[in-house]
Protein backbone atom coordinates (compact mmCIF):
# COMPACT_ATOMS: atom_id res chain seq x y z
CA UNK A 1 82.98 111.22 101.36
CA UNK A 2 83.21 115.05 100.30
CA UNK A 3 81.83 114.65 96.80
CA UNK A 4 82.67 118.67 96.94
CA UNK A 5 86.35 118.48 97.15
CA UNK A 6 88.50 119.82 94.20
CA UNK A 7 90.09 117.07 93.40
CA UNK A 8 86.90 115.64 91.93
CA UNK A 9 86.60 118.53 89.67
CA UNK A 10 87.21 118.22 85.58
CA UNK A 11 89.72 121.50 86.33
CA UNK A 12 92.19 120.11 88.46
CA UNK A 13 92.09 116.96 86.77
CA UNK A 14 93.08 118.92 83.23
CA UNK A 15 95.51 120.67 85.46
CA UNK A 16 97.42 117.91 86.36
CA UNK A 17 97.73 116.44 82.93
CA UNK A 18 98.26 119.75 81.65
CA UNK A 19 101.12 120.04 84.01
CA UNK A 20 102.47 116.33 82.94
CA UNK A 21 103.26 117.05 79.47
CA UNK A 22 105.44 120.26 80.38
CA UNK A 23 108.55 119.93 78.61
CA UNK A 24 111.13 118.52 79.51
CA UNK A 25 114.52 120.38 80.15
CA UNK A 26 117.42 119.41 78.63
CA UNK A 27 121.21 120.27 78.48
CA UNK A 28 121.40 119.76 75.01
CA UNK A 29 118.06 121.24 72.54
CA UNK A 30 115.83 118.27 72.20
CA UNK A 31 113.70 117.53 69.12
CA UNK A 32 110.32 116.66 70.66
CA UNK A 33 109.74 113.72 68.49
CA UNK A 34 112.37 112.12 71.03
CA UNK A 35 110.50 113.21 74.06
CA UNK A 36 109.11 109.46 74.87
CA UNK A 37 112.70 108.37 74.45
CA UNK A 38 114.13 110.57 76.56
CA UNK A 39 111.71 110.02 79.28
CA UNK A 40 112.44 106.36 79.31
CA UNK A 41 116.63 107.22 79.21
CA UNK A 42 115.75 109.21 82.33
CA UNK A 43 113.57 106.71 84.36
CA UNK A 44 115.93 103.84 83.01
CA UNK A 45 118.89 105.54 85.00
CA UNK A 46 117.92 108.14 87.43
CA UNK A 47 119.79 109.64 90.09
CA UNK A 48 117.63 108.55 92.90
CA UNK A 49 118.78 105.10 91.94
CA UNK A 50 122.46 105.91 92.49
CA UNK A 51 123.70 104.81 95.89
CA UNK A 52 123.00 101.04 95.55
CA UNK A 53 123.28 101.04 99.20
CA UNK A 54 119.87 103.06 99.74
CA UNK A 55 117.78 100.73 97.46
CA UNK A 56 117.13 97.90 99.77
CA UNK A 57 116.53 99.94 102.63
CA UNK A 58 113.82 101.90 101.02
CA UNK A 59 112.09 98.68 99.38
CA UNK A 60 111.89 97.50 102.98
CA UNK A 61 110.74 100.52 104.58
CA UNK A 62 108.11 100.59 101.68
CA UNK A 63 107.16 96.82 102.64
CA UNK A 64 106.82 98.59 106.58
CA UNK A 65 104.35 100.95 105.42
CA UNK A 66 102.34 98.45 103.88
CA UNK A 67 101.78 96.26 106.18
CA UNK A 68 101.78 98.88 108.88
CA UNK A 69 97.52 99.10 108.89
CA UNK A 70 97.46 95.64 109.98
CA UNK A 71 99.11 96.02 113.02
CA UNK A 72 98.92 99.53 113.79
CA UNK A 73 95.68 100.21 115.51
CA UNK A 74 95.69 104.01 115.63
CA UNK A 75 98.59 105.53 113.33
CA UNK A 76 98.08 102.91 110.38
CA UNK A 77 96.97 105.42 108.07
CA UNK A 78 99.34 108.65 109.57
CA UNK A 79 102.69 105.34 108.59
CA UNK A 80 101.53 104.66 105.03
CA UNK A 81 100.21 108.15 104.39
CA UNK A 82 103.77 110.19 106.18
CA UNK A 83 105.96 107.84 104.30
CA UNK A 84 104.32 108.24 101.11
CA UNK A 85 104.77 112.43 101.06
CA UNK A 86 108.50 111.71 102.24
CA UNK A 87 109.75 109.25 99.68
CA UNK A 88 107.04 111.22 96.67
CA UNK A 89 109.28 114.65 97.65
CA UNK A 90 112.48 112.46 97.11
CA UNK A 91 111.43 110.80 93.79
CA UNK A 92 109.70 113.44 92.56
CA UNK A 93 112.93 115.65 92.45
CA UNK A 94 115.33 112.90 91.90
CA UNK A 95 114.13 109.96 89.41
CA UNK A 96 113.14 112.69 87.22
CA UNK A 97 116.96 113.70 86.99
CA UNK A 98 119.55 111.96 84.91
CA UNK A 99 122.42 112.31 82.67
CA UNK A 100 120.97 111.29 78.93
CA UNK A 101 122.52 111.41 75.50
CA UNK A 102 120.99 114.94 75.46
CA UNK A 103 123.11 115.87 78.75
CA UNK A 104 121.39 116.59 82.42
CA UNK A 105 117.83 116.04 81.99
CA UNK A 106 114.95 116.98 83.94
CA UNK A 107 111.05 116.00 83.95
CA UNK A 108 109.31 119.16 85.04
CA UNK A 109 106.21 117.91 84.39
CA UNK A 110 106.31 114.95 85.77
CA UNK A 111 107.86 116.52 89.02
CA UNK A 112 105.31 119.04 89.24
CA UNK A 113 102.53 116.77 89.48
CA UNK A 114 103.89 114.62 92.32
CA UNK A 115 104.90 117.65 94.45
CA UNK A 116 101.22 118.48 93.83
CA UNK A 117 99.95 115.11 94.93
CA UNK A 118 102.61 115.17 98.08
CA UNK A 119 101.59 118.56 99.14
CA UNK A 120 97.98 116.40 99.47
CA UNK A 121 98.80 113.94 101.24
CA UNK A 122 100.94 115.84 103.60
CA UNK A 123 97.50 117.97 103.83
CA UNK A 124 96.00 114.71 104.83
CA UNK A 125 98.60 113.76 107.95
CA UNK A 126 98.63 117.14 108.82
CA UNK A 127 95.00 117.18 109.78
CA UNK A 128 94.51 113.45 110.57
CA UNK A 129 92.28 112.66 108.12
CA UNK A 130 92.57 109.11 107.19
CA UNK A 131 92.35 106.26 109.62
CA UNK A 132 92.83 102.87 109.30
CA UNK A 133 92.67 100.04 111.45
CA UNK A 134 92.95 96.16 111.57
CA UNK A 135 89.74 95.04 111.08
CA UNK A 136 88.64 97.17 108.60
CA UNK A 137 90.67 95.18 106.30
CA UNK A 138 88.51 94.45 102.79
CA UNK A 139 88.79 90.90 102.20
CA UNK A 140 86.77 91.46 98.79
CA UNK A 141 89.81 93.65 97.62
CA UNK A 142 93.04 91.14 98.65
CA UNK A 143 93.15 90.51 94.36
CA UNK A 144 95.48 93.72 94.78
CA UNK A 145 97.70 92.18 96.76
CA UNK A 146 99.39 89.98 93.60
CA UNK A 147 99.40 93.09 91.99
CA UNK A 148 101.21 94.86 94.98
CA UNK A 149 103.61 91.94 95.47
CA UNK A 150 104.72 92.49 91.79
CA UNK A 151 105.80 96.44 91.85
CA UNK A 152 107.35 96.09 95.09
CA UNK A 153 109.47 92.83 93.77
CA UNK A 154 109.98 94.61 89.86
CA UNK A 155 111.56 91.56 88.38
CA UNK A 156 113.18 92.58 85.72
CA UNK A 157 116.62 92.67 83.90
CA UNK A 158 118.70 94.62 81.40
CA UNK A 159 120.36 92.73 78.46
CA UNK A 160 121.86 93.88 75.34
CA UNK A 161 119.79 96.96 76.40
CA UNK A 162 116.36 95.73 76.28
CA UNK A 163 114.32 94.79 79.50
CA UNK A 164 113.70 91.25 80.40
CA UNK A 165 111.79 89.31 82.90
CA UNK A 166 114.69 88.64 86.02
CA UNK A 167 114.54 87.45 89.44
CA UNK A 168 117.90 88.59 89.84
CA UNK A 169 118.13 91.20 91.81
CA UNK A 170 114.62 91.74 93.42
CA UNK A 171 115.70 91.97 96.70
CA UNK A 172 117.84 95.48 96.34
CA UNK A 173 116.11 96.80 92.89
CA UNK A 174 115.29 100.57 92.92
CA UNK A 175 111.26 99.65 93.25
CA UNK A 176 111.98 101.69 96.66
CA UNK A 177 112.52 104.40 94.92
CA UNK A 178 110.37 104.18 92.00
CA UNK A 179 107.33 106.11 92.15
CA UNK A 180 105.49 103.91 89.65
CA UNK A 181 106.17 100.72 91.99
CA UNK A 182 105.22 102.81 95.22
CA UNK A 183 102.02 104.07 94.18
CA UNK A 184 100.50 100.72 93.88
CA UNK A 185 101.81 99.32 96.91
CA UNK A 186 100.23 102.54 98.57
CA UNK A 187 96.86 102.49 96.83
CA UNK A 188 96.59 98.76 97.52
CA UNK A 189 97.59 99.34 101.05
CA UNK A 190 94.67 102.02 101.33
CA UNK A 191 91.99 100.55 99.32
CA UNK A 192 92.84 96.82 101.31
CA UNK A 193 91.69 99.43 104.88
CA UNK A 194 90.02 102.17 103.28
CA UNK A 195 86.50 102.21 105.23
CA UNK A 196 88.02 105.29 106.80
CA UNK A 197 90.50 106.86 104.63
CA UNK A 198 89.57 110.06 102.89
CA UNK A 199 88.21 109.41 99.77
CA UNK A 200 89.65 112.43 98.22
CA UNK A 201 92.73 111.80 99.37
CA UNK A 202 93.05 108.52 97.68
CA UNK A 203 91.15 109.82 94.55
CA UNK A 204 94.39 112.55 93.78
CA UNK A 205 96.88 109.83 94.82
CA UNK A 206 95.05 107.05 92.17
CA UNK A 207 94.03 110.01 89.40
CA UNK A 208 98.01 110.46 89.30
CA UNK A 209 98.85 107.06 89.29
CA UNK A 210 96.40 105.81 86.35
CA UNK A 211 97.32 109.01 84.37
CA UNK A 212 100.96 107.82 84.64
CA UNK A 213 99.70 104.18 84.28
CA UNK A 214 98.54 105.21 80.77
CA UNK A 215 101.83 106.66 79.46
CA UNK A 216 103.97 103.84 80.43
CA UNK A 217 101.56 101.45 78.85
CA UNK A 218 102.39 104.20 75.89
CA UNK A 219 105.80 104.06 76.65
CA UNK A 220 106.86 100.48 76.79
CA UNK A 221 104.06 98.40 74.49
CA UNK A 222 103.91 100.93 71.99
CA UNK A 223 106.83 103.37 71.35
CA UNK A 224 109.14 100.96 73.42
CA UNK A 225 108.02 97.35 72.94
CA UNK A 226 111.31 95.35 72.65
CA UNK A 227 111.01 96.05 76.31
CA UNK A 228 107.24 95.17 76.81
CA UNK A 229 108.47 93.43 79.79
CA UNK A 230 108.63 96.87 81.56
CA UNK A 231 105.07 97.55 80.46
CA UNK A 232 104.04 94.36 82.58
CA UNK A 233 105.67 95.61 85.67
CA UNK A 234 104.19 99.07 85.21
CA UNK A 235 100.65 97.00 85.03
CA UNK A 236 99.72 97.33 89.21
CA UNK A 237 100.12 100.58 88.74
CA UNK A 238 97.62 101.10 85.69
CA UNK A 239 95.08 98.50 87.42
CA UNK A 240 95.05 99.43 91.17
CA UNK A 241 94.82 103.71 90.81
CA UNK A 242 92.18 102.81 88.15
CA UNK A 243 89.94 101.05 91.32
CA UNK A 244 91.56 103.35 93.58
CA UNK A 245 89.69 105.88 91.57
CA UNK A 246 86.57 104.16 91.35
CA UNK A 247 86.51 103.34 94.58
CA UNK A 248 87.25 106.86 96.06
CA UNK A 249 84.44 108.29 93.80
């Protein structure tokens, strides 16, 4: 592991959540004492989640890329890693957009960061730097896989506007297309093979994904508990980047 590499540094980790509380843009001037609701109006009802058609495909292509590694004897890493920067560009630009009470709304910040921790990962498959391969899977680390099996599912519900535990639905849900269910899947897929992934690489992609980890848990037990339920789903996220990150050190 390159202990040297940036992304270890205390500056690019201020950086990023520097960059995650930009404000957010708004059609209509927002008082920022509504900020955490607006955030949760946006990722409630995005515009990546739009064409229902799309959302089943993309859970199942993210199921592909997780399993890939345990088939895939040379290009494991190159499946999980290549669809992750594709579907992070999408989401990045696109479940941080939505019509709100305050008109078109758009998460800078939150954008920002994930182009940053694309533009990483795309560094990675560019220059082949992870590998994975069958029998490097981690046996010691399959408690992720629960925890995987529960962001890509998202069982949840909306009633009377609050979100409840559902099973309805699980099969064409937007978790495809959520980046706090893919990042789990992705860091559990890497950390389940990662004798020879790039540490750093999974160190950005976790540091992101516990940062966010921590605002939902914000978001939905604190500031939004009647839907606590959402908090629960957001948990493989907190969990896994926080070992990814240990892990990766």
């Amino acid at each position: 592991m390159s202990t040297k590499s940036f992304v270890y540094k205390w500056w690019f980790k201020v950086i990023i959540v520097l960059v995650m509380f930009l404000p957010a843009y708004t059609q209509v001037p927002l008082d920022s004492r509504y900020t955490i609701n607006v955030i949760a109006q946006v990722l409630m009802s995005p515009y990546v989640a739009r064409i229902a058609w799309v959302l089943p495909i993309a859970k199942l292509a993210l199921l592909a890329a997780a399993v890939a590694p345990a088939f895939a004897r040379r290009h494991g890493a190159r499946i999980v890693l290549g669809y992750y920067a594709a579907i992070l560009v999408i989401v990045a630009i696109f479940q941080n957009m939505a019509n709100t009470q305050y008109g078109f709304t758009f998460l800078a910040g939150n954008s920002l960061a994930q182009l940053v921790v694309a533009a990483l990962v795309v560094g990675d498959v560019a220059r082949d730097k992870s590998q994975t391969a069958p029998e490097d899977f981690d046996r010691g680390s399959v408690w992720v896989i629960p925890l995987m099996v529960l962001a890509l599912l998202m069982p949840y519900a909306i009633k009377y506007g609050i979100i409840v535990p559902s099973l309805q639905g699980v099969l064409a849900n937007e978790a495809g297309v959520t980046y706090c269910m893919i990042t789990p899947v992705v860091v559990g897929t890497l950390i389940l093979f990662r004798r020879q992934v790039h540490a750093p690489t999974l160190h950005a992609i976790s540091y992101l994904g516990f940062c966010f980890g921590i605002l939902n848990m914000l978001t939905w037990f604190v500031f939004e508990p009647q839907s606590w339920w959402m908090g629960v789903c957001h948990l493989p996220l907190l969990v896994i980047s926080f070992y990814g990150m240990r892990v990766s050190r």
